[in-house]
Protein backbone atom coordinates (compact mmCIF):
# COMPACT_ATOMS: atom_id res chain seq x y z
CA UNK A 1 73.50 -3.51 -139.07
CA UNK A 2 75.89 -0.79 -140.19
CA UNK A 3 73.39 1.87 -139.31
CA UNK A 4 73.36 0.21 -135.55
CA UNK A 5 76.90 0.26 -135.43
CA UNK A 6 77.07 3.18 -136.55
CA UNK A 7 74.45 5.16 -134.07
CA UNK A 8 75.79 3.18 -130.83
CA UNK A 9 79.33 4.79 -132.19
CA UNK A 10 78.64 8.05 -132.03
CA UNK A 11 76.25 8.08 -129.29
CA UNK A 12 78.96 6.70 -127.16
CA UNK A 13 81.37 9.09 -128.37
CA UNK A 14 79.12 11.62 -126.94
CA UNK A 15 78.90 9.88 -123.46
CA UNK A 16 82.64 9.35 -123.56
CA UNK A 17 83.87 13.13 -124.55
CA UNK A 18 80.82 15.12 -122.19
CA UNK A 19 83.54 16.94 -120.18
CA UNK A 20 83.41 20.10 -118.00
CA UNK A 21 84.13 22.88 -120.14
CA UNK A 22 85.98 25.17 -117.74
CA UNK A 23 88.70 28.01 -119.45
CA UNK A 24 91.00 30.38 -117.50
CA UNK A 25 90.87 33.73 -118.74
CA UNK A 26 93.89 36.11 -117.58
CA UNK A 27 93.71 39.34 -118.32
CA UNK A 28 96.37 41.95 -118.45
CA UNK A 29 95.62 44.38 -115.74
CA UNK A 30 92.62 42.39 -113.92
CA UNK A 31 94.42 38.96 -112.77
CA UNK A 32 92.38 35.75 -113.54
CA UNK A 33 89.27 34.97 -114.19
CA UNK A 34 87.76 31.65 -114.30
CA UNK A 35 84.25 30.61 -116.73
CA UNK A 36 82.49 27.67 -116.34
CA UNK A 37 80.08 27.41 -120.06
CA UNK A 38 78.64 24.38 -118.51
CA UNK A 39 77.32 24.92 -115.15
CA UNK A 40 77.38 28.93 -116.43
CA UNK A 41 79.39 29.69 -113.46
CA UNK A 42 82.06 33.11 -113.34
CA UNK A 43 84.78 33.48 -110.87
CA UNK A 44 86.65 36.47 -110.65
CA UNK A 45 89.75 37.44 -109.83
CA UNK A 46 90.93 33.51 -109.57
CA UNK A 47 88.94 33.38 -106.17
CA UNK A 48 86.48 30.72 -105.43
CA UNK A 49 84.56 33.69 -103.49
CA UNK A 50 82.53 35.24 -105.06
CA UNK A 51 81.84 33.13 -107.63
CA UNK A 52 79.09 34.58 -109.90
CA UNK A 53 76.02 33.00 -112.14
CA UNK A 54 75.86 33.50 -116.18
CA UNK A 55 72.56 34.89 -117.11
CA UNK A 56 70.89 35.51 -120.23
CA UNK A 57 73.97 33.61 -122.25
CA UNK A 58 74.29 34.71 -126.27
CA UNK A 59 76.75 33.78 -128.29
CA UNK A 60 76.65 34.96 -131.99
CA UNK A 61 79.19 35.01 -134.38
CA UNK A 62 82.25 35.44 -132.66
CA UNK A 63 81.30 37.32 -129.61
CA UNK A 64 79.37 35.74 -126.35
CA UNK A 65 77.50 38.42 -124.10
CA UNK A 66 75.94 37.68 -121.57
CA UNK A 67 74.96 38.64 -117.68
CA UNK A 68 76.73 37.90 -114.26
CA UNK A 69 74.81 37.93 -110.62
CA UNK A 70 76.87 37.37 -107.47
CA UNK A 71 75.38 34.27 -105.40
CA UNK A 72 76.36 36.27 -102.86
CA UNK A 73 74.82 39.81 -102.91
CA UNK A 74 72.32 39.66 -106.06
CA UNK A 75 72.48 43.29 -106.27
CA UNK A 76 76.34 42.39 -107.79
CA UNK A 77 75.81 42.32 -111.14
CA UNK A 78 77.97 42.75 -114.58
CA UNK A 79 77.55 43.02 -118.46
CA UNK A 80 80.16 41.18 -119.51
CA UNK A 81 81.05 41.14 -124.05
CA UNK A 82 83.72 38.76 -124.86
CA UNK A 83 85.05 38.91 -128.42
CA UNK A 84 86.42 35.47 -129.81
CA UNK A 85 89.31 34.27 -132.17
CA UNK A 86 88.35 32.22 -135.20
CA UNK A 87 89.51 29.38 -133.32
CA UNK A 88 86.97 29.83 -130.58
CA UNK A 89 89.49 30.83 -127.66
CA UNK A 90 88.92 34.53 -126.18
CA UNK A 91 90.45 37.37 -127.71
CA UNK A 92 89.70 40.38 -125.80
CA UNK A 93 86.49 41.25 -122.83
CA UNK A 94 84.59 44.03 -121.06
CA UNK A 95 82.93 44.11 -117.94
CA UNK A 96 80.45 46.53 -117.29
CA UNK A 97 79.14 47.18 -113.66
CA UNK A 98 77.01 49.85 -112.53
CA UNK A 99 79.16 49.82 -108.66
CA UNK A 100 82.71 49.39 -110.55
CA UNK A 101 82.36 51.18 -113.82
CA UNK A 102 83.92 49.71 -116.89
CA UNK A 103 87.01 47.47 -117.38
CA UNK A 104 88.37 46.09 -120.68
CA UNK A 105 90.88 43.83 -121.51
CA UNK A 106 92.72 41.53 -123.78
CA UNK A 107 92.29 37.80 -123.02
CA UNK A 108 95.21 34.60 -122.48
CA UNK A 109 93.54 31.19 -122.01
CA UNK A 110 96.84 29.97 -120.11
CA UNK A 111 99.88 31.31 -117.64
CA UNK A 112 102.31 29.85 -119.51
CA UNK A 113 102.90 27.13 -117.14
CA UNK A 114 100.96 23.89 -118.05
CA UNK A 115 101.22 22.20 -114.70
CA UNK A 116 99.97 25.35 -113.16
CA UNK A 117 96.94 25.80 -115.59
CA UNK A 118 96.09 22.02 -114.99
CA UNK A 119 96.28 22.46 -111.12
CA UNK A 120 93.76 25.66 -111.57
CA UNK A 121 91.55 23.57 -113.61
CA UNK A 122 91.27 20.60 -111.65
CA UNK A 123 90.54 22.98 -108.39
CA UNK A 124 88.10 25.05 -110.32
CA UNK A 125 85.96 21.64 -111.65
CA UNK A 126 85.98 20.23 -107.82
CA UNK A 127 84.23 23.98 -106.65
CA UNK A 128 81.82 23.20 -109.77
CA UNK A 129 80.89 20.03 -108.78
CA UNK A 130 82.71 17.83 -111.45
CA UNK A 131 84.13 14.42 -110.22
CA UNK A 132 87.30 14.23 -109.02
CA UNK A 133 89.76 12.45 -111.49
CA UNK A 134 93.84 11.38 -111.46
CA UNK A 135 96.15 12.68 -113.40
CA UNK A 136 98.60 10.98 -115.76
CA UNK A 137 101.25 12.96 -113.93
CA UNK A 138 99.95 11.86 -110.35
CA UNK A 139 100.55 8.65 -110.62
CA UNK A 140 103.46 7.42 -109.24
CA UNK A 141 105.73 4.08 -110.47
CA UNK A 142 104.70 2.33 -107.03
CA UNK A 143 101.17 0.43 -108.12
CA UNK A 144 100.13 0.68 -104.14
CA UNK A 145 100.54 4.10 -104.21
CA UNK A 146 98.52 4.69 -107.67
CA UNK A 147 96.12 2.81 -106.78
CA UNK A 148 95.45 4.53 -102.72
CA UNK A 149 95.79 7.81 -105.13
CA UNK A 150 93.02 7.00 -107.40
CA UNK A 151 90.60 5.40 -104.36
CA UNK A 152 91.47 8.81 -102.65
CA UNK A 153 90.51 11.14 -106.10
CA UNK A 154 87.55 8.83 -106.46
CA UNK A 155 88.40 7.79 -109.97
CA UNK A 156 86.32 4.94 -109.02
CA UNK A 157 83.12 6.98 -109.48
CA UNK A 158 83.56 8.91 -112.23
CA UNK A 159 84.55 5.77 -114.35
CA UNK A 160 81.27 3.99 -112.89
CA UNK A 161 79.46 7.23 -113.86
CA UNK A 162 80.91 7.24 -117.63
CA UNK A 163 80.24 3.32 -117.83
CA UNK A 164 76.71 3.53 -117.02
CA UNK A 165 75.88 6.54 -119.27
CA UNK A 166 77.61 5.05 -121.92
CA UNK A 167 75.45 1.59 -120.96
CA UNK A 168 72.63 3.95 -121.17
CA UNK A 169 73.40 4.94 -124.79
CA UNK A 170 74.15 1.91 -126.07
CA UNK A 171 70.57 0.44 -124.32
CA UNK A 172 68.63 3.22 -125.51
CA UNK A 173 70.03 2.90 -129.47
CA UNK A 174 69.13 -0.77 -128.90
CA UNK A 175 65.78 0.20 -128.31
CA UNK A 176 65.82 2.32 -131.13
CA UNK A 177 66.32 -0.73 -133.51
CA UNK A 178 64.22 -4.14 -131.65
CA UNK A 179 61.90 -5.30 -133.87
CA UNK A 180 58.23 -4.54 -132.95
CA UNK A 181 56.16 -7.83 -132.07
């Protein structure tokens, strides 16, 4: 019984923390750029046009290479190295492009300005095609108000989505244990 509890635990763990894994890089001379690891989707210069596939993704050690292609013009395409702290977060990247040469530089993960990063983020996972969700911040001290705001971010869905996956683990490690007739 331990082992079941157990199991359903961490497989509902997993269903709870699956989250869209989308970093803002800024660079120092290049503006921002925006990587989706997920849905390996690369938009540069902050714009949400173009935005460019990952290709041929590698990460070893700490340093991720891999390939971008323009969705828009396919003969777009970059090398793109980016070395990584110890703690995962970027430390430094090139981008190598037969049209626009070579450009290197060191890597921030944020502007400084939390509210600003979180606005970026949330824009960037509705042009990946992430549900929408509400904000602790956006919800205001009039209960009408937060709950119009969450019907309107359709926080309705992506807590029916999460229930049902998590549902879904917990059947499946059920399965896993019923005792065979």
């Amino acid at each position: 019984m331990k082992i079941k509890l157990f199991l359903t635990s961490v497989l509902f763990s997993f269903a709870m923390s699956a989250s869209a894994q989308i970093q803002l890089l800024y660079m120092d001379l290049y503006g921002r750029d925006v990587i989706d690891r997920n849905k390996k989707l690369y938009w540069m210069n902050g714009d949400d046009d173009p935005c460019y596939d990952i290709l041929n993704y590698k990460k070893v050690g700490s340093k991720e290479t891999f390939n971008l292609r323009s969705k828009e013009e396919p003969s777009d395409t970059y090398s793109v190295v980016i070395n990584l702290l110890p703690n995962g977060n970027p430390k430094d990247i090139t981008l190598t492009s037969k049209q626009y040469g070579k450009r290197s530089s060191t890597v921030e993960t944020s502007s400084g300005d939390a509210r600003e990063d979180a606005r970026v983020i949330k824009y960037f996972k509705g042009l990946a095609g992430y549900p929408a969700t509400v904000d602790a911040s956006e919800v205001a001290s009039d209960p009408k108000s937060a709950v119009n705001n969450a019907k309107e971010a359709g926080a309705a869905n992506a807590t029916e989505k999460v229930m049902d996956v998590a549902k879904g683990a917990v059947n499946k490690v059920k399965g896993l244990f019923k005792k065979k007739k």
